[in-house]
PDB file of N, CA and C in Angstrom:
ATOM      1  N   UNK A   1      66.284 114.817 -48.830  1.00  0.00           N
ATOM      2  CA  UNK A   1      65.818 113.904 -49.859  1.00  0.00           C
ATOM      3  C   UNK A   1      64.296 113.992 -49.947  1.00  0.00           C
ATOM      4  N   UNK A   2      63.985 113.999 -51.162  1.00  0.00           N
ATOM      5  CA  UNK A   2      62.358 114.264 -51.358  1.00  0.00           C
ATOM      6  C   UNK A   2      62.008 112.758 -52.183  1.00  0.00           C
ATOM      7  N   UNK A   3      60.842 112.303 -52.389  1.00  0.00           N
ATOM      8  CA  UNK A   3      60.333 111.425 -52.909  1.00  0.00           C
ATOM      9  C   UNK A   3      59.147 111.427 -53.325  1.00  0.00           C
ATOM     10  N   UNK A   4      58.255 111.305 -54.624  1.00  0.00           N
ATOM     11  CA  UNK A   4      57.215 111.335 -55.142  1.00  0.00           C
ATOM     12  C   UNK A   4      57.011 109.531 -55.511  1.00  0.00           C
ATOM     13  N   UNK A   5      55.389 109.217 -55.141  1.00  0.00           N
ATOM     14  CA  UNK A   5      55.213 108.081 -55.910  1.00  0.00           C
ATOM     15  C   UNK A   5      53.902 107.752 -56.694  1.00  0.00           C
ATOM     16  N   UNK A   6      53.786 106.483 -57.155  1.00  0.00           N
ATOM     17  CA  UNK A   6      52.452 106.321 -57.269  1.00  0.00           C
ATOM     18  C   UNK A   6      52.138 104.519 -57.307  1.00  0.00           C
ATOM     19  N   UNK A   7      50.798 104.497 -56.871  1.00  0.00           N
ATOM     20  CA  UNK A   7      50.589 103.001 -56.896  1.00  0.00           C
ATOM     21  C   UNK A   7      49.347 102.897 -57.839  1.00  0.00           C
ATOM     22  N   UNK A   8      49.245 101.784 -58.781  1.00  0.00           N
ATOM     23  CA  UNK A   8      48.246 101.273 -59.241  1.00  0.00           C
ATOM     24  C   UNK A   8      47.977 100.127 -58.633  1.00  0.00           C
ATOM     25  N   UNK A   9      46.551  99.002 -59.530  1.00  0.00           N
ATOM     26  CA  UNK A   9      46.556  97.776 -58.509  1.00  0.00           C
ATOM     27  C   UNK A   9      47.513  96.876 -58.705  1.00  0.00           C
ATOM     28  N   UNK A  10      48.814  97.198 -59.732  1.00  0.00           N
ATOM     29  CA  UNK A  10      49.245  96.094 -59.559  1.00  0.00           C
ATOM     30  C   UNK A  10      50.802  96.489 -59.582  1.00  0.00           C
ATOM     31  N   UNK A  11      51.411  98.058 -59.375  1.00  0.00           N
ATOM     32  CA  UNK A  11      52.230  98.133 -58.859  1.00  0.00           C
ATOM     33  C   UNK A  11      52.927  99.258 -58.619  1.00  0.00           C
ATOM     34  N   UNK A  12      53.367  99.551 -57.641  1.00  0.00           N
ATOM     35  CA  UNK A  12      53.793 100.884 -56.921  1.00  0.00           C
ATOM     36  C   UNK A  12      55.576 101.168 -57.757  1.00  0.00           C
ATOM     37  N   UNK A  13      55.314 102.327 -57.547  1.00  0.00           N
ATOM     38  CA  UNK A  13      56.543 103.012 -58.021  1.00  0.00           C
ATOM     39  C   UNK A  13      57.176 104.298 -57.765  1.00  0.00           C
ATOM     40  N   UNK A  14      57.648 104.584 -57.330  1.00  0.00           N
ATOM     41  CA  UNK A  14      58.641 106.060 -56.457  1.00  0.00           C
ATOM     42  C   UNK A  14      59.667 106.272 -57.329  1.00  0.00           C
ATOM     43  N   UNK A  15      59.703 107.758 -57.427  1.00  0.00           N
ATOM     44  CA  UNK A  15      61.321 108.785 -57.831  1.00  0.00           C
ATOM     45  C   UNK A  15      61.860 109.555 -56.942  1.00  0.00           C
ATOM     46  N   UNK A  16      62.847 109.689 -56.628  1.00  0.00           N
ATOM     47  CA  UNK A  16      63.505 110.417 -55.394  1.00  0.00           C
ATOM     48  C   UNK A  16      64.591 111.864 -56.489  1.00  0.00           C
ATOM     49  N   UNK A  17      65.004 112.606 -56.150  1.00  0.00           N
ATOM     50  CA  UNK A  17      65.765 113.817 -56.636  1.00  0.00           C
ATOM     51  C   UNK A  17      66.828 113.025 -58.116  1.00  0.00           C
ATOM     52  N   UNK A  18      66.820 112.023 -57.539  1.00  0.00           N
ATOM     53  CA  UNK A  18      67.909 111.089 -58.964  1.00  0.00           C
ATOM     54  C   UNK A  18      67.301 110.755 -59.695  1.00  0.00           C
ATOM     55  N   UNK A  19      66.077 110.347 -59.702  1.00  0.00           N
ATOM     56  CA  UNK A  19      65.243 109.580 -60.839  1.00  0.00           C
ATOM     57  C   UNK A  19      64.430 108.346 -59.908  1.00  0.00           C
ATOM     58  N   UNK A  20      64.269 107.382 -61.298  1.00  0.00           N
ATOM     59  CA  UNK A  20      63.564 105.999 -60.705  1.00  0.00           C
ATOM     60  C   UNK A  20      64.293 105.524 -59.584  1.00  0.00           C
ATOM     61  N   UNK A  21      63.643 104.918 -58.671  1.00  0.00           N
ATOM     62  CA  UNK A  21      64.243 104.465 -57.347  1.00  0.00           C
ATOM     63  C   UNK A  21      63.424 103.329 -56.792  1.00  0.00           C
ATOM     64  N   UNK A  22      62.454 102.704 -57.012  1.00  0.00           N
ATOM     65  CA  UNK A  22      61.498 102.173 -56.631  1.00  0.00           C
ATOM     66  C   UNK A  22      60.754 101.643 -57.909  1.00  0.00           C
ATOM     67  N   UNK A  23      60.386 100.329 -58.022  1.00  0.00           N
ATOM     68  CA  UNK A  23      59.199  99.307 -58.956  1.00  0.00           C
ATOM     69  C   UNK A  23      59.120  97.993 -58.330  1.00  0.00           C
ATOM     70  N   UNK A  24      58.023  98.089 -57.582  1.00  0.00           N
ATOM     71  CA  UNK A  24      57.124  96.661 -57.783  1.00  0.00           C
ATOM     72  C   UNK A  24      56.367  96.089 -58.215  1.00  0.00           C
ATOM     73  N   UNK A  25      56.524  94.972 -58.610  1.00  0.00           N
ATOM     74  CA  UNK A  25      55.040  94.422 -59.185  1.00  0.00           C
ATOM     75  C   UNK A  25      54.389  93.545 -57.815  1.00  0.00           C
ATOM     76  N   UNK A  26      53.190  94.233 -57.374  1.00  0.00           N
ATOM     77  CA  UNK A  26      52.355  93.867 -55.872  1.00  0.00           C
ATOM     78  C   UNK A  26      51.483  92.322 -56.389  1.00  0.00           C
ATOM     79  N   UNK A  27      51.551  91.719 -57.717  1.00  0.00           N
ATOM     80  CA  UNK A  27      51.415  90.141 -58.169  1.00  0.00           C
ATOM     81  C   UNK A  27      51.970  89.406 -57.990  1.00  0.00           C
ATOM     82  N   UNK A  28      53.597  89.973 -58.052  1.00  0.00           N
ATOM     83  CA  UNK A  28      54.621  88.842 -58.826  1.00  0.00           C
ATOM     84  C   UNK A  28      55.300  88.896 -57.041  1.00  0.00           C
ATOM     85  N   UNK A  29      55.404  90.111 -56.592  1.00  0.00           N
ATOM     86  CA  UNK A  29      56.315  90.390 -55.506  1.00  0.00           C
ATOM     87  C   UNK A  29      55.712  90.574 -53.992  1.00  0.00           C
ATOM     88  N   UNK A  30      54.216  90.277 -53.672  1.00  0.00           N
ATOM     89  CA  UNK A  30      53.538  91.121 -52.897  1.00  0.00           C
ATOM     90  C   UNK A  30      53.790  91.129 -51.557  1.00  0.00           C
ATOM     91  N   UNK A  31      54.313  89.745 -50.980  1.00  0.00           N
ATOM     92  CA  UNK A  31      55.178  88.884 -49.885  1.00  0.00           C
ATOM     93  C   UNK A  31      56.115  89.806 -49.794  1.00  0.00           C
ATOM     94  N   UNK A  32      57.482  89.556 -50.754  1.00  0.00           N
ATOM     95  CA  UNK A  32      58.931  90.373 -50.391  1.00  0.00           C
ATOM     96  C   UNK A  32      58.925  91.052 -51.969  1.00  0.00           C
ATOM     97  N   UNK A  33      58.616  92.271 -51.359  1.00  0.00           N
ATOM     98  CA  UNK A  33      59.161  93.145 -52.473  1.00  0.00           C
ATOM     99  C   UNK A  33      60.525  92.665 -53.233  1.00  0.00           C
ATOM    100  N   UNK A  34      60.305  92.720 -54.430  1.00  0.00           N
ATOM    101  CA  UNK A  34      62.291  93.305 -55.281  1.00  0.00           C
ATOM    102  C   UNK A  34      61.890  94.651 -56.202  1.00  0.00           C
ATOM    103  N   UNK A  35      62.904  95.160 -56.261  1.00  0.00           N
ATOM    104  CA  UNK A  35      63.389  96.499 -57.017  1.00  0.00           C
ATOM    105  C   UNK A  35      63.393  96.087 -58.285  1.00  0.00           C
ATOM    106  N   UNK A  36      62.458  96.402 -59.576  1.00  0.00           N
ATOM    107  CA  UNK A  36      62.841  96.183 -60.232  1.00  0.00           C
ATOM    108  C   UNK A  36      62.926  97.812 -61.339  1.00  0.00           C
ATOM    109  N   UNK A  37      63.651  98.435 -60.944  1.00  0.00           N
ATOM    110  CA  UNK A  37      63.776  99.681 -61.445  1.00  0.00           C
ATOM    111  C   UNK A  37      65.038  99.434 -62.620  1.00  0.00           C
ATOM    112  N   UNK A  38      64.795  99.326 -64.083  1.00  0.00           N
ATOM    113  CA  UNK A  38      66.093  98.792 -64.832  1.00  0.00           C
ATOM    114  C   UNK A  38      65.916  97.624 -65.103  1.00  0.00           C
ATOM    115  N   UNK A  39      65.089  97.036 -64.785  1.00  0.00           N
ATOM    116  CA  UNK A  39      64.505  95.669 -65.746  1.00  0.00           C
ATOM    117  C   UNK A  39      64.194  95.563 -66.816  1.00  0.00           C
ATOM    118  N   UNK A  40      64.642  94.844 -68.191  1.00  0.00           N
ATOM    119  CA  UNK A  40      64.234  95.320 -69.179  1.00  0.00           C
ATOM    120  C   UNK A  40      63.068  94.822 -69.679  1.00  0.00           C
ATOM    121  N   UNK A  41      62.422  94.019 -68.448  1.00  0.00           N
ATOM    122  CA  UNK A  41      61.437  93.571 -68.657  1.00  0.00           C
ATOM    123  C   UNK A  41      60.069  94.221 -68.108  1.00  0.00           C
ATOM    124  N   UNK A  42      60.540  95.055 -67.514  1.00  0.00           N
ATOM    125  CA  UNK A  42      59.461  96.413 -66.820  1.00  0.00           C
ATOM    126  C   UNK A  42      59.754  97.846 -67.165  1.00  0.00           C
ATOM    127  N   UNK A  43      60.706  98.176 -68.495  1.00  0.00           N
ATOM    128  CA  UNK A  43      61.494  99.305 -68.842  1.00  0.00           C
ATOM    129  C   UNK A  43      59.783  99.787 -69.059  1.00  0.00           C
ATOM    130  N   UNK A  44      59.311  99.669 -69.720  1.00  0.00           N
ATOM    131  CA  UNK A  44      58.023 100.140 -70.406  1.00  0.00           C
ATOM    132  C   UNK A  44      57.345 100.414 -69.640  1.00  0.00           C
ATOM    133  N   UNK A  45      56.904  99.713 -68.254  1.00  0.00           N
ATOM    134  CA  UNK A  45      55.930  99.797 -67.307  1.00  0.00           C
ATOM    135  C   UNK A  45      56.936 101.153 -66.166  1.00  0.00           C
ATOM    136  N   UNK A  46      57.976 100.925 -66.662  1.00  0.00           N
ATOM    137  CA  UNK A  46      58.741 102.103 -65.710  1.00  0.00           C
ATOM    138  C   UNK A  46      58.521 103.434 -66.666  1.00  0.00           C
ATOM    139  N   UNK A  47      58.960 103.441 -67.495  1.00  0.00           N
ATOM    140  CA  UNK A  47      58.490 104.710 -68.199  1.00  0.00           C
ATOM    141  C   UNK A  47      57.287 105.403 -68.168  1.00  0.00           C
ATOM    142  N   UNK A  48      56.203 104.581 -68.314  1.00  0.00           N
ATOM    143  CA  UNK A  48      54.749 104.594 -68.063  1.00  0.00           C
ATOM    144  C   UNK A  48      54.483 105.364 -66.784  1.00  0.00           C
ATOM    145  N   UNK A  49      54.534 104.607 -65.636  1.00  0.00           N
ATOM    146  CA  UNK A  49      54.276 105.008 -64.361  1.00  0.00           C
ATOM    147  C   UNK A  49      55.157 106.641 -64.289  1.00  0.00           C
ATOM    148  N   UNK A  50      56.396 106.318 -64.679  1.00  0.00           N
ATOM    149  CA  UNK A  50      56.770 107.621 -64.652  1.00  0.00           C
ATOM    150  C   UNK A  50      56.479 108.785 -65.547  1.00  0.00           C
ATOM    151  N   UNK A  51      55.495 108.928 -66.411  1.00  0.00           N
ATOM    152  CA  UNK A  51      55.031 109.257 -67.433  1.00  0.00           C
ATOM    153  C   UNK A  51      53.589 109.927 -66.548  1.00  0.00           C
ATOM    154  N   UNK A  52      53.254 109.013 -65.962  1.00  0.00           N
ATOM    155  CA  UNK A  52      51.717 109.323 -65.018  1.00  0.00           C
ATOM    156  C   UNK A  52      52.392 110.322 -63.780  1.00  0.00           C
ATOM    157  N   UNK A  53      53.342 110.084 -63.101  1.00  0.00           N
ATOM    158  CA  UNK A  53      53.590 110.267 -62.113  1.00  0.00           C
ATOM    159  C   UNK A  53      53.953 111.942 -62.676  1.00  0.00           C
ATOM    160  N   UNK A  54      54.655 112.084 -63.352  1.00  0.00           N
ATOM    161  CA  UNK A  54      54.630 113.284 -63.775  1.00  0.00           C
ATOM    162  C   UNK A  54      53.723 114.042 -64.057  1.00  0.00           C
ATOM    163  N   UNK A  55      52.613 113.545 -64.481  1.00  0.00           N
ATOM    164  CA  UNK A  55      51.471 114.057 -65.428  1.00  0.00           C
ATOM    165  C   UNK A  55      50.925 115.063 -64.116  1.00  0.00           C
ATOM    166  N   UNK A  56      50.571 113.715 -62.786  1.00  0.00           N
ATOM    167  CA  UNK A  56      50.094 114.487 -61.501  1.00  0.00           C
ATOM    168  C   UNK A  56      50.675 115.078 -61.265  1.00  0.00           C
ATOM    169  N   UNK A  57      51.545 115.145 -60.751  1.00  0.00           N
ATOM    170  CA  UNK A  57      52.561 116.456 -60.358  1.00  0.00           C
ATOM    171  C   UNK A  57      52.762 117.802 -61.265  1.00  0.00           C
ATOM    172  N   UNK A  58      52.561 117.534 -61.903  1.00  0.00           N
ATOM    173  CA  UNK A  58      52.233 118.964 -62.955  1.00  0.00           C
ATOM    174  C   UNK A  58      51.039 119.533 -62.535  1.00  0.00           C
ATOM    175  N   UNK A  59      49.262 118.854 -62.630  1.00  0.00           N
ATOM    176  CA  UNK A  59      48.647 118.999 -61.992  1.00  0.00           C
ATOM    177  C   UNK A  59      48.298 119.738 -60.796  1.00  0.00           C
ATOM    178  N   UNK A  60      49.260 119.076 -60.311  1.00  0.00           N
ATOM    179  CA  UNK A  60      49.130 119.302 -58.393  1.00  0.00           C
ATOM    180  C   UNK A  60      49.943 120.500 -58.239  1.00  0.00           C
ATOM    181  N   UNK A  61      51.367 120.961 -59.035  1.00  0.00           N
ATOM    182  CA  UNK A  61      52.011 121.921 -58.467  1.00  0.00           C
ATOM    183  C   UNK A  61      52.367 123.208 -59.742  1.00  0.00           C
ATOM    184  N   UNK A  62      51.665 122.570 -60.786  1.00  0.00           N
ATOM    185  CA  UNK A  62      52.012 123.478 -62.070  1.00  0.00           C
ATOM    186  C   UNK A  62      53.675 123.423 -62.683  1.00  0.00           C
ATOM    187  N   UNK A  63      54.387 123.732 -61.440  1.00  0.00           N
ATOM    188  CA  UNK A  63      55.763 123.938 -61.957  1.00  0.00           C
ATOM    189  C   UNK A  63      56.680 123.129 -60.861  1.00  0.00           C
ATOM    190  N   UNK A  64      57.677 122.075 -61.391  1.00  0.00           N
ATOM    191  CA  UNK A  64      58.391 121.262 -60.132  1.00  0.00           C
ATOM    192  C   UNK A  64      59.505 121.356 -60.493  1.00  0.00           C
ATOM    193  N   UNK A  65      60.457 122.190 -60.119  1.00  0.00           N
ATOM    194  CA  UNK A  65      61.918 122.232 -60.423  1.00  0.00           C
ATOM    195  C   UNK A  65      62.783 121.965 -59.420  1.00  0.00           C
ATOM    196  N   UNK A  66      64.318 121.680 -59.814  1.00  0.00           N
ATOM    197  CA  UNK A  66      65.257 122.011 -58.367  1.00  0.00           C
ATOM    198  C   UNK A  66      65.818 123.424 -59.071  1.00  0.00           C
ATOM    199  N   UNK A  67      66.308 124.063 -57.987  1.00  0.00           N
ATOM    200  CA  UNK A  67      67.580 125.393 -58.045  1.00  0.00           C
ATOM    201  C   UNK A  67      68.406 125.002 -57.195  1.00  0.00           C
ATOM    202  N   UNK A  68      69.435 126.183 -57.258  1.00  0.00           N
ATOM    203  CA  UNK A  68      70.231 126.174 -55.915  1.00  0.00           C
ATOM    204  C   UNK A  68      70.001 126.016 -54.580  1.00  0.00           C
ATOM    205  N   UNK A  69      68.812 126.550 -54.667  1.00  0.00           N
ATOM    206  CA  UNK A  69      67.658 126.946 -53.095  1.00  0.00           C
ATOM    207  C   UNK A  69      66.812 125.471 -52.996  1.00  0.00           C
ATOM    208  N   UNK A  70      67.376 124.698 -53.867  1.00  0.00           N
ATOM    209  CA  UNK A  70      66.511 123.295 -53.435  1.00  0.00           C
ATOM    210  C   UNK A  70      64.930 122.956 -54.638  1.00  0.00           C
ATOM    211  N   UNK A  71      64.123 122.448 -53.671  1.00  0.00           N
ATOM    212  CA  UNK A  71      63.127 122.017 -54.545  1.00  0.00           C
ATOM    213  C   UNK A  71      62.137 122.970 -54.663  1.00  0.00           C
ATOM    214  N   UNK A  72      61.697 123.468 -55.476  1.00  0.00           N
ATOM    215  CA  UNK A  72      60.808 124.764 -55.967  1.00  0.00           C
ATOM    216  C   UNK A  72      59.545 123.977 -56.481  1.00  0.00           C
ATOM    217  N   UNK A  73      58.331 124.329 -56.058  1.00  0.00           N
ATOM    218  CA  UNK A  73      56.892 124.314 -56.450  1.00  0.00           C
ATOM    219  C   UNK A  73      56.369 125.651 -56.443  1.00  0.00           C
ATOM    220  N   UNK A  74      55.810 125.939 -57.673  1.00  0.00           N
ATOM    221  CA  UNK A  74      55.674 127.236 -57.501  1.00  0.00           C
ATOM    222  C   UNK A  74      55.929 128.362 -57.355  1.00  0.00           C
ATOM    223  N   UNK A  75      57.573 128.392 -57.273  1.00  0.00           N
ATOM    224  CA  UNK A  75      58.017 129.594 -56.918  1.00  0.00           C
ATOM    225  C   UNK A  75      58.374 129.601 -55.441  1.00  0.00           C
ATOM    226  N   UNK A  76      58.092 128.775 -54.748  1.00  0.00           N
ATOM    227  CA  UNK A  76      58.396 128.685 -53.481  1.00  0.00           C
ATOM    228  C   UNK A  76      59.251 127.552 -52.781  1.00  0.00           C
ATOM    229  N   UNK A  77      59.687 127.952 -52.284  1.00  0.00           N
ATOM    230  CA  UNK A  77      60.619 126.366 -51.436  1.00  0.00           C
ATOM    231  C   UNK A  77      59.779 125.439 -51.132  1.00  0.00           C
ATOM    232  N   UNK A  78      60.572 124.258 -51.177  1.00  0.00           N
ATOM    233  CA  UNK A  78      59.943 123.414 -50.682  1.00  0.00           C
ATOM    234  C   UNK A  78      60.650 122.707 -49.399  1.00  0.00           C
ATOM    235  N   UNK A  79      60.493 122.382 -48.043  1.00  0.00           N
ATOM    236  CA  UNK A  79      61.055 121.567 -47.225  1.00  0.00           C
ATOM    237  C   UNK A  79      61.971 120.692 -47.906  1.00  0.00           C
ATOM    238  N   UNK A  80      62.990 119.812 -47.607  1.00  0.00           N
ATOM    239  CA  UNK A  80      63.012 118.605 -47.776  1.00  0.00           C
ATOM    240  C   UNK A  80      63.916 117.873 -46.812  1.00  0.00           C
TER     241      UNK A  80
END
């Protein structure tokens, strides 16, 4: 299992090989986290973050795919 994330100041968010997996808001939730991944009240702020989160990762690795052989950056394996 692999996992990418990102945090702003006001809330962190992770994708794992399935998709969204992770949204907090570090205001509303900062005590006890909740999941709000599928909220339709954070659909927008989930798209967003995942919108950024991608952006870096393009950045950072040019090319992020899965194959058969797993997770590929570059042309190369990746651990996971």
């Amino acid at each position: 299992m692999y996992y990418f994330g990102i945090r702003t100041e006001r809330f962190f968010y992770l994708e794992n090989e399935t998709g969204p997996w992770i949204l907090n808001d570090n205001h509303i939730y900062a005590a006890e986290p909740v999941n709000l991944v599928g909220f339709d009240e954070y659909i927008f702020i989930q798209y967003d973050l995942a919108r950024q989160l991608d952006s870096l990762l393009l950045k950072k690795h040019q090319r992020l795919h899965f194959s058969s052989a797993g997770l590929v950056l570059e042309g190369r394996k990746r651990s996971t």
